[in-house]
C-alpha atoms as a PDB file:
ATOM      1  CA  UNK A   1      28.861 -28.371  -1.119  1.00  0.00           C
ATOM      2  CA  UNK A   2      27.600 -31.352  -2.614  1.00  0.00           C
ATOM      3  CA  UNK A   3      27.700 -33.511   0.733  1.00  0.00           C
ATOM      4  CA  UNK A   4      26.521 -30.433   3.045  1.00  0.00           C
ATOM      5  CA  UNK A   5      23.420 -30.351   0.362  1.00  0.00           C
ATOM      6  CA  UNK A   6      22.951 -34.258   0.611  1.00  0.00           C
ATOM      7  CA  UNK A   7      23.647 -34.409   4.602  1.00  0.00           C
ATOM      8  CA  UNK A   8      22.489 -30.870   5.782  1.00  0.00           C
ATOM      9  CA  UNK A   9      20.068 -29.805   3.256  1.00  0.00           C
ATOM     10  CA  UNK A  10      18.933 -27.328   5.707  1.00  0.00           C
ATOM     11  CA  UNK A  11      22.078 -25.359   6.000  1.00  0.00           C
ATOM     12  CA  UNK A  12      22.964 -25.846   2.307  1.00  0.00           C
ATOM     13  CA  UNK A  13      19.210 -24.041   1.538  1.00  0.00           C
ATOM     14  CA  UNK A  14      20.492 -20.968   3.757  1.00  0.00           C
ATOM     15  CA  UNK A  15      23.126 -20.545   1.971  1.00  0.00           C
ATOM     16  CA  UNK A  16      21.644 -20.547  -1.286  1.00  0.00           C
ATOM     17  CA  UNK A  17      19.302 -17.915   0.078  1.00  0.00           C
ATOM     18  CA  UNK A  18      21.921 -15.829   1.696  1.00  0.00           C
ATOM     19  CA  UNK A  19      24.049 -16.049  -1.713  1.00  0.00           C
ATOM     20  CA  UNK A  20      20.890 -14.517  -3.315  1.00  0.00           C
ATOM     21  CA  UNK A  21      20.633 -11.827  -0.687  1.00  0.00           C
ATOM     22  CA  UNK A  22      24.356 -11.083  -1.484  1.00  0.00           C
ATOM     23  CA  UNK A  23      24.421 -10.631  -4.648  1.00  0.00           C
ATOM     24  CA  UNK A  24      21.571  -8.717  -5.379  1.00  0.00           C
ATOM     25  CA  UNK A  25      22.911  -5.821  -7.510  1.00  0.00           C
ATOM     26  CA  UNK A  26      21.294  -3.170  -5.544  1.00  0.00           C
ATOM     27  CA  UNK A  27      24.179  -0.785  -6.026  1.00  0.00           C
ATOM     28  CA  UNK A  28      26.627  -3.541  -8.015  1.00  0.00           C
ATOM     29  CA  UNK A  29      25.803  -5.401 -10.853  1.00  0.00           C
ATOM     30  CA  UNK A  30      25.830  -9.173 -10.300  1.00  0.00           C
ATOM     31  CA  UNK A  31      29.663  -9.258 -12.627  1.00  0.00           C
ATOM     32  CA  UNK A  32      31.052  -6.635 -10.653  1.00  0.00           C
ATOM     33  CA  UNK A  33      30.179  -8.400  -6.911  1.00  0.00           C
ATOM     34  CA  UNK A  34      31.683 -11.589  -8.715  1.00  0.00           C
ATOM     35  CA  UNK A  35      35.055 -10.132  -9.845  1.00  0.00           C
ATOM     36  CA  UNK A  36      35.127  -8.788  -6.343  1.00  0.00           C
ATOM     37  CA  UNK A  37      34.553 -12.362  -4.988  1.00  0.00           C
ATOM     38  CA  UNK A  38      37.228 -13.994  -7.432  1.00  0.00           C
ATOM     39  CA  UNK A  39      40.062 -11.180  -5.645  1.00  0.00           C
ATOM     40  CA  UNK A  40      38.745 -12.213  -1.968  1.00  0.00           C
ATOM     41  CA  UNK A  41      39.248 -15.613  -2.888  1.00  0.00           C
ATOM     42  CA  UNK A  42      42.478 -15.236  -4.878  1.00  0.00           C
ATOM     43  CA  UNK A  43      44.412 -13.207  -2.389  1.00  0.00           C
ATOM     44  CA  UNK A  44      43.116 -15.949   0.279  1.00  0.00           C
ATOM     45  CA  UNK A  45      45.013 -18.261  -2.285  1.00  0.00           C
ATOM     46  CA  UNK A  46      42.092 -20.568  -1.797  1.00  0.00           C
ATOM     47  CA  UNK A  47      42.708 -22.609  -4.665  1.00  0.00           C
ATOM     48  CA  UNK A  48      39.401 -24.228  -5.201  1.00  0.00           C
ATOM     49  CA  UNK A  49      37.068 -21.334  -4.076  1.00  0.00           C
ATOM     50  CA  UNK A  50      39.111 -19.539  -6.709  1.00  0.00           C
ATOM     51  CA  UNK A  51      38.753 -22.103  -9.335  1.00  0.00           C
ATOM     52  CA  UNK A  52      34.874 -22.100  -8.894  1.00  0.00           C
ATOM     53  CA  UNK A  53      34.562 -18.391  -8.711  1.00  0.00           C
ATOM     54  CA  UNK A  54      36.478 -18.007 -11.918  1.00  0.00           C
ATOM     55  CA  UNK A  55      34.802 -21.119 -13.920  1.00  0.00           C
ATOM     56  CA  UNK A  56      31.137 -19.675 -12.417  1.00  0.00           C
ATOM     57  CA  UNK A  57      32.059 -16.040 -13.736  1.00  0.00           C
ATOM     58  CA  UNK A  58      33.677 -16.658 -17.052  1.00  0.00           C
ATOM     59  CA  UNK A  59      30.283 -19.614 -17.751  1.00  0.00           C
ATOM     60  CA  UNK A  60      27.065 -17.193 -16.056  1.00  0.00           C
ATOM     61  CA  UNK A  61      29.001 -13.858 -16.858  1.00  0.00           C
ATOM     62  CA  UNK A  62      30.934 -14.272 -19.949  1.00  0.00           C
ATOM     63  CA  UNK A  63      33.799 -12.671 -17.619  1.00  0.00           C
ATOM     64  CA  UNK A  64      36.589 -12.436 -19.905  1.00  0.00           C
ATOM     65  CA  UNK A  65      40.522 -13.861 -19.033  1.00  0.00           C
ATOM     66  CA  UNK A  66      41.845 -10.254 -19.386  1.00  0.00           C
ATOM     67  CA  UNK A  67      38.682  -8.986 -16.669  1.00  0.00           C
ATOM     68  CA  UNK A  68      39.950 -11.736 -13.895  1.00  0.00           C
ATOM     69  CA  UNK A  69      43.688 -11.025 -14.765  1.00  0.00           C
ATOM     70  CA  UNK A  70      43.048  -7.258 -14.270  1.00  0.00           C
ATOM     71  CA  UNK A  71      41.453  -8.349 -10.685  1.00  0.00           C
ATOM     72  CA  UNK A  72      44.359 -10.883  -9.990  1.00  0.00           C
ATOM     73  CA  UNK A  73      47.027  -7.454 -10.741  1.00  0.00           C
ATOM     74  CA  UNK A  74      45.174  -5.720  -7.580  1.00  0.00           C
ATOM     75  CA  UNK A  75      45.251  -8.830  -5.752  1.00  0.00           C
ATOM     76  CA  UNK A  76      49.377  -8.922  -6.329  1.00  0.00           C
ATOM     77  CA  UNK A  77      49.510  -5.528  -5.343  1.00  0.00           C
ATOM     78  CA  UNK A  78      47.478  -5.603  -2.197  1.00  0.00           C
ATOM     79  CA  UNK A  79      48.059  -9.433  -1.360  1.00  0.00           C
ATOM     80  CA  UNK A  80      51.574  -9.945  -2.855  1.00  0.00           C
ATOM     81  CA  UNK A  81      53.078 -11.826  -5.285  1.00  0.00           C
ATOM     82  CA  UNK A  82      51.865 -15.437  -4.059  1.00  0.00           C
ATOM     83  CA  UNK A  83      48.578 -14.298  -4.188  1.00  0.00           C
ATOM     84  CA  UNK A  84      49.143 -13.103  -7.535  1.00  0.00           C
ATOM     85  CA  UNK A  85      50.800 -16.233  -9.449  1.00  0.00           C
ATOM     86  CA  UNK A  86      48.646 -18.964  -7.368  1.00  0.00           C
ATOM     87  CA  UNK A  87      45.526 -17.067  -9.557  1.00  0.00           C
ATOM     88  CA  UNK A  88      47.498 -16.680 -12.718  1.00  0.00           C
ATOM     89  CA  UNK A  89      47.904 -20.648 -12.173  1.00  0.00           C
ATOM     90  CA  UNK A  90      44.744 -21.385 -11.789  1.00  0.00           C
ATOM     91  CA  UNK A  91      43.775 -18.861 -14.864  1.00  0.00           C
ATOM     92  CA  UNK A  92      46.247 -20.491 -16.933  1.00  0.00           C
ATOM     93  CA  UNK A  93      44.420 -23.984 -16.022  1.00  0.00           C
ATOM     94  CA  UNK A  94      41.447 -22.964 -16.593  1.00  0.00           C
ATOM     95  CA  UNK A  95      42.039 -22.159 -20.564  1.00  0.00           C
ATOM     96  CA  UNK A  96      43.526 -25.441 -21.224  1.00  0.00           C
END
């Protein structure tokens, strides 16, 4: 993000304002839209996207490790079991 903001500060605005559109806790708190966004990611086994969305939740939220390990169990049992330990991984890094 940091070179679209630098190179395309246009398109890095829009999504800024199309995050806050997003989560907007009309019917979903913001915590509950963000553990939802840390099991899209995980199950993609986007390893950086699911890095930040953890780090961002557990820092703004106070999301706790049990909380993103309960999302990572529906993640293994929708996504499977790479899914699964590529978050756990990342979890586990992310305590250090």
């Amino acid at each position: 993000m940091k070179k679209i903001k630098s190179e395309y500060p246009e398109v890095y605005d829009a999504i800024n304002k199309l995050n806050d559109v997003v989560y907007n806790g009309k019917s979903l708190d913001y915590k509950t839209q963000k553990l939802i966004a840390i099991g899209i990611v995980a199950s993609r086994c986007d390893q950086s996207a699911t890095e930040k969305q953890m780090r961002s939740a557990m820092h703004e939220l106070n999301v706790t490790p049990d909380e993103i390990a309960d999302v990572l169990r529906v993640v293994l049992l929708l996504s499977g079991m790479p899914s699964f330990t590529k978050g756990m991984r990342i979890l586990e890094e992310i305590l250090k």
